[in-house]
PDB file of N, CA and C in Angstrom:
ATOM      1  N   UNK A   1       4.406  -2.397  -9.579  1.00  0.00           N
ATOM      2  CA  UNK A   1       4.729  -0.994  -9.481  1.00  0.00           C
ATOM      3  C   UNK A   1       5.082  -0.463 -10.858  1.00  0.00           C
ATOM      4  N   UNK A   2       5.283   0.797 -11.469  1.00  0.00           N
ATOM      5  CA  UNK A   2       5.202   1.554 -12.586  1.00  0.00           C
ATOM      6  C   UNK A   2       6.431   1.295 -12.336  1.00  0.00           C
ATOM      7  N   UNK A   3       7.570   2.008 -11.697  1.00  0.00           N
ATOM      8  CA  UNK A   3       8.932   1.856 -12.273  1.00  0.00           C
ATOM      9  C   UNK A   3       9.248   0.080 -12.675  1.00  0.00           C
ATOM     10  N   UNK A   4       8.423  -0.850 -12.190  1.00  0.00           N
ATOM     11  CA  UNK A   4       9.238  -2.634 -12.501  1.00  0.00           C
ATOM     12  C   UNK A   4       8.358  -2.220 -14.012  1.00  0.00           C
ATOM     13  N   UNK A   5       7.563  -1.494 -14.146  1.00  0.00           N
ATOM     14  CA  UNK A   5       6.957  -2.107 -15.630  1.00  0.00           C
ATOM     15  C   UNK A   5       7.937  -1.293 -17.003  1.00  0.00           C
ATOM     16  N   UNK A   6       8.386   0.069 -16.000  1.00  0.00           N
ATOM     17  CA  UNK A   6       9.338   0.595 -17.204  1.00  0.00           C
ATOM     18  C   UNK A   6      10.787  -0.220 -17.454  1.00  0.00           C
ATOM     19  N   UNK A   7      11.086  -1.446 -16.451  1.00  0.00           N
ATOM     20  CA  UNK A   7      12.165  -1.565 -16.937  1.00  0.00           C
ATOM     21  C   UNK A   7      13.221  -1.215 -15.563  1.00  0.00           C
ATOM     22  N   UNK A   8      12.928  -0.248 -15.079  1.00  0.00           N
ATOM     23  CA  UNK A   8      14.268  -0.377 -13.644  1.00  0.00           C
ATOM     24  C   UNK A   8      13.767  -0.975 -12.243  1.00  0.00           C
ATOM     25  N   UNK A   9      14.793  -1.304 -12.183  1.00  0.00           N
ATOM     26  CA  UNK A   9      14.682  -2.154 -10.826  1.00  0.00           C
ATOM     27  C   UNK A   9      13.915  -1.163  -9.409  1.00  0.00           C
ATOM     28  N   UNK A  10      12.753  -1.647  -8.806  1.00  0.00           N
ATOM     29  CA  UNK A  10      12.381  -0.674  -7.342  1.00  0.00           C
ATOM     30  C   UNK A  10      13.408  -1.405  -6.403  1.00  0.00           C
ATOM     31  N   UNK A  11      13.679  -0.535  -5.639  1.00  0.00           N
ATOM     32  CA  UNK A  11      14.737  -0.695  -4.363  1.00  0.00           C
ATOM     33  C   UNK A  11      13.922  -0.608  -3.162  1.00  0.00           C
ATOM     34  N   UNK A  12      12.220  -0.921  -3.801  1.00  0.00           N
ATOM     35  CA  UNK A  12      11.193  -1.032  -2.293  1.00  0.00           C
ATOM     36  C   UNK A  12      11.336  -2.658  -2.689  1.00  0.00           C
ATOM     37  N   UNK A  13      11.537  -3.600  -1.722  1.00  0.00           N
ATOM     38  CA  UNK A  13      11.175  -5.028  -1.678  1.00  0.00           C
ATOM     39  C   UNK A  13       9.941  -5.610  -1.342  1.00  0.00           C
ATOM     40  N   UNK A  14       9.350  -6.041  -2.320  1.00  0.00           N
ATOM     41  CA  UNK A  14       7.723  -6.905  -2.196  1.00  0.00           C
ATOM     42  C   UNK A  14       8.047  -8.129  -1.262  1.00  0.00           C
ATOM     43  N   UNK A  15       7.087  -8.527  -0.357  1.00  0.00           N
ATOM     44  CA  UNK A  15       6.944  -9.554   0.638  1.00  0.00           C
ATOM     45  C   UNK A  15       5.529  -9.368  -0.092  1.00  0.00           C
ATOM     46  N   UNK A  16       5.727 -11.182  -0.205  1.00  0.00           N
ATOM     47  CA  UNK A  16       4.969 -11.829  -1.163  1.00  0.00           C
ATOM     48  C   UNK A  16       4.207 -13.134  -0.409  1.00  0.00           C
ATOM     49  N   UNK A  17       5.154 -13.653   1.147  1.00  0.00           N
ATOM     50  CA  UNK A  17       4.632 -14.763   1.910  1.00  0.00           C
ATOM     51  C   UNK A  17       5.668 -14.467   2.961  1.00  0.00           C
ATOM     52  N   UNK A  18       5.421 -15.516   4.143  1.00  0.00           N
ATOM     53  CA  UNK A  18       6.123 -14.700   5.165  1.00  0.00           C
ATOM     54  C   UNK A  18       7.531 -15.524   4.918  1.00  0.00           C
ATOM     55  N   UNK A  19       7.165 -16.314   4.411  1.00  0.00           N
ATOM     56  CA  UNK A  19       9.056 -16.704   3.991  1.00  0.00           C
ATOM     57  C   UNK A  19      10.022 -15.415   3.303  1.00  0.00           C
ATOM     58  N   UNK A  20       9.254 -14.502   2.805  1.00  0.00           N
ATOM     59  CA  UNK A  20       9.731 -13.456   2.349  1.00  0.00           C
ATOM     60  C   UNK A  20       9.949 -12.615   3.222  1.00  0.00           C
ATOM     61  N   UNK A  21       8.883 -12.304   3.749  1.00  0.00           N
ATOM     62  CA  UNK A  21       9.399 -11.735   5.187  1.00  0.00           C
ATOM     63  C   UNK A  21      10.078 -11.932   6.482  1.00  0.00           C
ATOM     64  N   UNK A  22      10.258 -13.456   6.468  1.00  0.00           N
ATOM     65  CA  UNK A  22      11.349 -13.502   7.505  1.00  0.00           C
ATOM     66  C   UNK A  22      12.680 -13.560   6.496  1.00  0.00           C
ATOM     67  N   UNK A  23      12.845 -13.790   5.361  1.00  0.00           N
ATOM     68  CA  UNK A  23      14.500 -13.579   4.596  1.00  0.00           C
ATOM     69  C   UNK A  23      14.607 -11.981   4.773  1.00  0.00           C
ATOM     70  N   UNK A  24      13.799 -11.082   4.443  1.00  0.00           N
ATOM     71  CA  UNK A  24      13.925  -9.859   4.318  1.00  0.00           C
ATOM     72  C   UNK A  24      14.321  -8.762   5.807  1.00  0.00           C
ATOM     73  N   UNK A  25      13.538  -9.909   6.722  1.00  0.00           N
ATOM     74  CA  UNK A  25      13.914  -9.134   8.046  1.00  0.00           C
ATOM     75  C   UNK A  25      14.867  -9.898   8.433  1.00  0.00           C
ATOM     76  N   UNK A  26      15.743 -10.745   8.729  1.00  0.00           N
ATOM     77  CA  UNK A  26      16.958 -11.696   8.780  1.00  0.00           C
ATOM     78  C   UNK A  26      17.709 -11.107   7.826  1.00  0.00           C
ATOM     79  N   UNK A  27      17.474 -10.483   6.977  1.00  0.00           N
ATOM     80  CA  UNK A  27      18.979  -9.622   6.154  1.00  0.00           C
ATOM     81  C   UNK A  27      19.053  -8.333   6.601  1.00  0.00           C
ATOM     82  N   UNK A  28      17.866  -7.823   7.303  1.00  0.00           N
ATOM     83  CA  UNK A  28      17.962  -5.789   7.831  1.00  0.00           C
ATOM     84  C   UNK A  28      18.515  -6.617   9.135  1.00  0.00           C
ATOM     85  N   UNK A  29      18.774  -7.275  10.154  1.00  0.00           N
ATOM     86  CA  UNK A  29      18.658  -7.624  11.388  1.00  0.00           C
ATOM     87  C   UNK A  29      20.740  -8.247  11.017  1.00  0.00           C
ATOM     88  N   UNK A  30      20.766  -8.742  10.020  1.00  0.00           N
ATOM     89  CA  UNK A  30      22.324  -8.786   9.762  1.00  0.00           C
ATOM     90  C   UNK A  30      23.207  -8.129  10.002  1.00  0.00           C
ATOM     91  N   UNK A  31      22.493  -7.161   8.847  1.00  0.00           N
ATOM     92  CA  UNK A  31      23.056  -5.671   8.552  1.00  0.00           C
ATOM     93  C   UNK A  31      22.913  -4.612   9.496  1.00  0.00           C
ATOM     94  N   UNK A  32      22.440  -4.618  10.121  1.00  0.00           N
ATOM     95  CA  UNK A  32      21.966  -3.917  11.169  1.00  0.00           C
ATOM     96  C   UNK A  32      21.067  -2.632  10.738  1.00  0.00           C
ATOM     97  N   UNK A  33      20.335  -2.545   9.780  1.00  0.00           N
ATOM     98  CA  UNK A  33      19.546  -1.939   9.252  1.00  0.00           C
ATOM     99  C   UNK A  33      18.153  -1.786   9.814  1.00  0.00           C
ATOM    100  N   UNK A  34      17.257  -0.672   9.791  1.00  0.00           N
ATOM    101  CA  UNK A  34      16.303  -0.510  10.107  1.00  0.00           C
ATOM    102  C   UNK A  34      15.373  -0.778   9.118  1.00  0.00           C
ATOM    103  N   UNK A  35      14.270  -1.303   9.456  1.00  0.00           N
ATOM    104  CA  UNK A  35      13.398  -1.476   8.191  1.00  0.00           C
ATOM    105  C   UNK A  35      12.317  -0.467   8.283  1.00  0.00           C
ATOM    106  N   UNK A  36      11.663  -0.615   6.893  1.00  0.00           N
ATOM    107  CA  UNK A  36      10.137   0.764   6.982  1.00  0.00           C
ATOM    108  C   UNK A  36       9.662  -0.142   6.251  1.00  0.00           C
ATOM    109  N   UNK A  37       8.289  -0.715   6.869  1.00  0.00           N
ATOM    110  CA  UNK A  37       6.614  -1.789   5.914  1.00  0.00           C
ATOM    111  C   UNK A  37       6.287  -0.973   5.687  1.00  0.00           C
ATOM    112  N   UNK A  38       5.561  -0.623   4.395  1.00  0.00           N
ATOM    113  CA  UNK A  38       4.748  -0.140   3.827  1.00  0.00           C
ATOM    114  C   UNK A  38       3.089  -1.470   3.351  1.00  0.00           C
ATOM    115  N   UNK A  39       2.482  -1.609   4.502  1.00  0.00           N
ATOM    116  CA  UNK A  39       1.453  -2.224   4.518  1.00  0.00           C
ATOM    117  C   UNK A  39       0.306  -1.293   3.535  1.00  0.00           C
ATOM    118  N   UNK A  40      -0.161  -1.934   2.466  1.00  0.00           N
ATOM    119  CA  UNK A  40      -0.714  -1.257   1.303  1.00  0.00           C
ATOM    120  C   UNK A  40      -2.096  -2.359   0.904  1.00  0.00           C
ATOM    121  N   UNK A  41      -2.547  -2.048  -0.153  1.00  0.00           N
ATOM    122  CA  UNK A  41      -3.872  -2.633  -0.659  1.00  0.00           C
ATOM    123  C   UNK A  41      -4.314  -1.977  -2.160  1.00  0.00           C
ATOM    124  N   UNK A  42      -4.673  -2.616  -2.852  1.00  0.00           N
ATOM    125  CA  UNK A  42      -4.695  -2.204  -4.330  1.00  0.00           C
ATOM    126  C   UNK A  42      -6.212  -1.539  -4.542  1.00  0.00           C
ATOM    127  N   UNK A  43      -6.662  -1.360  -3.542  1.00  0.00           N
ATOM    128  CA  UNK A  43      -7.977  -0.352  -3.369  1.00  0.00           C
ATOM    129  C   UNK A  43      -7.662   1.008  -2.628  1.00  0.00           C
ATOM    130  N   UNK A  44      -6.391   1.093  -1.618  1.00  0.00           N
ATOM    131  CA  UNK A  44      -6.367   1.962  -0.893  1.00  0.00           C
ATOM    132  C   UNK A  44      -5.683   3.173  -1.828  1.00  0.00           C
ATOM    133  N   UNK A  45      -6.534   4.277  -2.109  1.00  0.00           N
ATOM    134  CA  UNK A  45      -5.481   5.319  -3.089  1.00  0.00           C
ATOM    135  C   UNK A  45      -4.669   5.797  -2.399  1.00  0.00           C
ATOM    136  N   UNK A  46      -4.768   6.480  -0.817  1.00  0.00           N
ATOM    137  CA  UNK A  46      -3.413   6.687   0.060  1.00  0.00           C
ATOM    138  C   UNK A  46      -2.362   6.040  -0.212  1.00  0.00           C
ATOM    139  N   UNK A  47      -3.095   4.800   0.190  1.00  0.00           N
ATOM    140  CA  UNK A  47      -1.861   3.985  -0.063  1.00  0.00           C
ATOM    141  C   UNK A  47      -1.102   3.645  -1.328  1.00  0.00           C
ATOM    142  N   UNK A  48      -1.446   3.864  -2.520  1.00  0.00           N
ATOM    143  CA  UNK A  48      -1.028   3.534  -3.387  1.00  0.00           C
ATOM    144  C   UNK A  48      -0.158   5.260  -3.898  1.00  0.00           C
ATOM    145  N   UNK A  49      -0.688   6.098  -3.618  1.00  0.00           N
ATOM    146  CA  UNK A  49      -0.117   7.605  -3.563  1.00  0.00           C
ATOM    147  C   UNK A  49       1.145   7.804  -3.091  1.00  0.00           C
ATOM    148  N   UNK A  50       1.566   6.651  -1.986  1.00  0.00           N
ATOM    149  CA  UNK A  50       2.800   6.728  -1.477  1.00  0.00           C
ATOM    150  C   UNK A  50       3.842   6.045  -1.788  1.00  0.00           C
ATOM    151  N   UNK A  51       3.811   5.144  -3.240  1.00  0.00           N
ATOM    152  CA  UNK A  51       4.633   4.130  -3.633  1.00  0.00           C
ATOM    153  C   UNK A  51       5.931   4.818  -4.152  1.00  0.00           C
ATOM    154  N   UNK A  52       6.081   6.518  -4.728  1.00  0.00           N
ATOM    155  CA  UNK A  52       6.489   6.655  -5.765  1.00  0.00           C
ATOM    156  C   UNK A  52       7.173   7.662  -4.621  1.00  0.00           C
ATOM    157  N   UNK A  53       7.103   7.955  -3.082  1.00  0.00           N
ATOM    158  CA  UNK A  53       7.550   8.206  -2.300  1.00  0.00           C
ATOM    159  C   UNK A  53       8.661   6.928  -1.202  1.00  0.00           C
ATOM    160  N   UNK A  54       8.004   6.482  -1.311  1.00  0.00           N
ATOM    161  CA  UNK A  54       8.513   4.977  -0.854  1.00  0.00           C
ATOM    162  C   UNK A  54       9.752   4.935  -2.004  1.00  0.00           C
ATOM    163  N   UNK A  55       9.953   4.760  -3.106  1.00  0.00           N
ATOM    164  CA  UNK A  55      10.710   4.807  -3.960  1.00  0.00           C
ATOM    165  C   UNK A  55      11.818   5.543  -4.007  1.00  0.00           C
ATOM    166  N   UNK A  56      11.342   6.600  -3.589  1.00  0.00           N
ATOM    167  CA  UNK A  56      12.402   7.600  -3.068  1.00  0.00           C
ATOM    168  C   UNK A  56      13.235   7.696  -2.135  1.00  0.00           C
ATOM    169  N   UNK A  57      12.508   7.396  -1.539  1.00  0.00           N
ATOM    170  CA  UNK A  57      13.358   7.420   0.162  1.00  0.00           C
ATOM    171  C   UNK A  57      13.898   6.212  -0.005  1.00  0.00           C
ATOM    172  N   UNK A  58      13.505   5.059  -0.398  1.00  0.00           N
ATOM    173  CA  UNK A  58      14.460   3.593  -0.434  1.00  0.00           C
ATOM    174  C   UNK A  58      15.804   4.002  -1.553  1.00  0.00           C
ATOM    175  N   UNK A  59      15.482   4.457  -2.465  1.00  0.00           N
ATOM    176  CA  UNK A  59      16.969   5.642  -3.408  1.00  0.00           C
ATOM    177  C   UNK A  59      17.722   6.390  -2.653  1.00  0.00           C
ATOM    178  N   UNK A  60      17.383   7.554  -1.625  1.00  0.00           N
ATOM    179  CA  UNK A  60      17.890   8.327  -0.828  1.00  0.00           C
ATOM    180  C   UNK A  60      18.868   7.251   0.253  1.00  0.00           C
ATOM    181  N   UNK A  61      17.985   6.231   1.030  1.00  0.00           N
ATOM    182  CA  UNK A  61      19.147   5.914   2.033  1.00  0.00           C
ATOM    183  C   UNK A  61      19.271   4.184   1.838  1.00  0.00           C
ATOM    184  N   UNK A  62      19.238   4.205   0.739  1.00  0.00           N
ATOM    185  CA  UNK A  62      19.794   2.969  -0.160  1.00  0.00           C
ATOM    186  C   UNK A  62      21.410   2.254   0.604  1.00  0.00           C
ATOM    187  N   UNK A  63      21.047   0.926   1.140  1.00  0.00           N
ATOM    188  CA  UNK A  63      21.942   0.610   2.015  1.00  0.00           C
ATOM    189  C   UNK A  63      22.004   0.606   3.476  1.00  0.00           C
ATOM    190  N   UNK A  64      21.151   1.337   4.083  1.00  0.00           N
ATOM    191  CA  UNK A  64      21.113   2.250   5.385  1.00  0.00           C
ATOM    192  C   UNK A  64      19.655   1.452   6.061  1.00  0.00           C
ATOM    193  N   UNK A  65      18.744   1.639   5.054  1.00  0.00           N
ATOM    194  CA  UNK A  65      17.346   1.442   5.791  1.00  0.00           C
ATOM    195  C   UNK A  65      16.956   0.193   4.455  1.00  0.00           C
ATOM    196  N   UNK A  66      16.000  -1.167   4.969  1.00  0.00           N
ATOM    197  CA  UNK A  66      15.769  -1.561   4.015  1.00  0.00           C
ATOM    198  C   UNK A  66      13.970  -1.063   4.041  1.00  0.00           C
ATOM    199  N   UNK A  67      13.422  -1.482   2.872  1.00  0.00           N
ATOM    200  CA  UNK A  67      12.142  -0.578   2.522  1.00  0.00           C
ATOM    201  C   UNK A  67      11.321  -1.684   2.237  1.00  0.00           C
ATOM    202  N   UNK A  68      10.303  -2.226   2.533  1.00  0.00           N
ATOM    203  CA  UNK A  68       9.484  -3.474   2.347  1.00  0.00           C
ATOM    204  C   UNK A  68       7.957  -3.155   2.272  1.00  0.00           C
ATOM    205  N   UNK A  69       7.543  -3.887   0.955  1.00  0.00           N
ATOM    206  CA  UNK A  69       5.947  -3.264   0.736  1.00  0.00           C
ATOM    207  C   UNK A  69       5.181  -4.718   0.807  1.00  0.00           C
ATOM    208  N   UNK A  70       3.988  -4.976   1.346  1.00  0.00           N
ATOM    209  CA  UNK A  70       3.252  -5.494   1.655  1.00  0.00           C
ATOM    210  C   UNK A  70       1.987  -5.251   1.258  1.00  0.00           C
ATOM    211  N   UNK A  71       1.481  -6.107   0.201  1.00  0.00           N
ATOM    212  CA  UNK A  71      -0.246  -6.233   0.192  1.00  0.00           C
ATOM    213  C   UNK A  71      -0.606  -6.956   0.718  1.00  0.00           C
ATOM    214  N   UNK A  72      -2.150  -6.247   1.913  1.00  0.00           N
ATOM    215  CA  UNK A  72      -2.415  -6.944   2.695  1.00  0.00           C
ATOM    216  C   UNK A  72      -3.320  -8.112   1.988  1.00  0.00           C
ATOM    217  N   UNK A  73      -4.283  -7.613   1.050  1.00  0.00           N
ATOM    218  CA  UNK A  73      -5.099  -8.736   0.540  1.00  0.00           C
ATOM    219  C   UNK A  73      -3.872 -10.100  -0.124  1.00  0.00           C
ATOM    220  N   UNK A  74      -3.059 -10.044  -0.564  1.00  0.00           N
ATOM    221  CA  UNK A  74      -1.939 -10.823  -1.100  1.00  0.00           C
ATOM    222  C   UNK A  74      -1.659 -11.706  -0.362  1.00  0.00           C
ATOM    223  N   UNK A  75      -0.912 -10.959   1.034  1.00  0.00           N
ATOM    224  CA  UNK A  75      -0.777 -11.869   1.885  1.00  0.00           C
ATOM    225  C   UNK A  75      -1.176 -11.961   3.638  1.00  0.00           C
ATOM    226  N   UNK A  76      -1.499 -13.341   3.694  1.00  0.00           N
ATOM    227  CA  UNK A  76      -2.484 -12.961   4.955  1.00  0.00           C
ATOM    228  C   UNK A  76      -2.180 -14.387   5.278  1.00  0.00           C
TER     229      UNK A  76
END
């Protein structure tokens, strides 16, 4: 993502294998947090149009909701 390359931390969490995704949903399921996937693809421009929105809203209710992005070609 553009904000990890400038230097600040994204507050969207990459699931990278599903070990990632079951730590990531076992910590919203703790917390009692709701989660939002953002299932994406590095061809899809929609999808990639919405990262910097995703970004936002994981800033806005930071703590509240956790925010998890997923490439599908990545992981399967």
């Amino acid at each position: 993502m553009e904000d990890q390359e400038q230097g600040t931390k994204s507050r969207v969490m990459k699931v990278d294998s599903m070990e990632s995704w079951d730590f990531y949903v076992n910590q919203a399921t703790v917390q009692g947090c709701p989660i939002v996937a953002h299932f994406t693809a590095a061809w899809c421009i929609p999808s990639l149009a919405m990262n910097p929105f995703m970004e936002e809203l994981a800033s806005m209710y930071q703590n509240t909701i956790s925010f998890l992005t997923i490439d599908v070609d990545e992981v399967k």
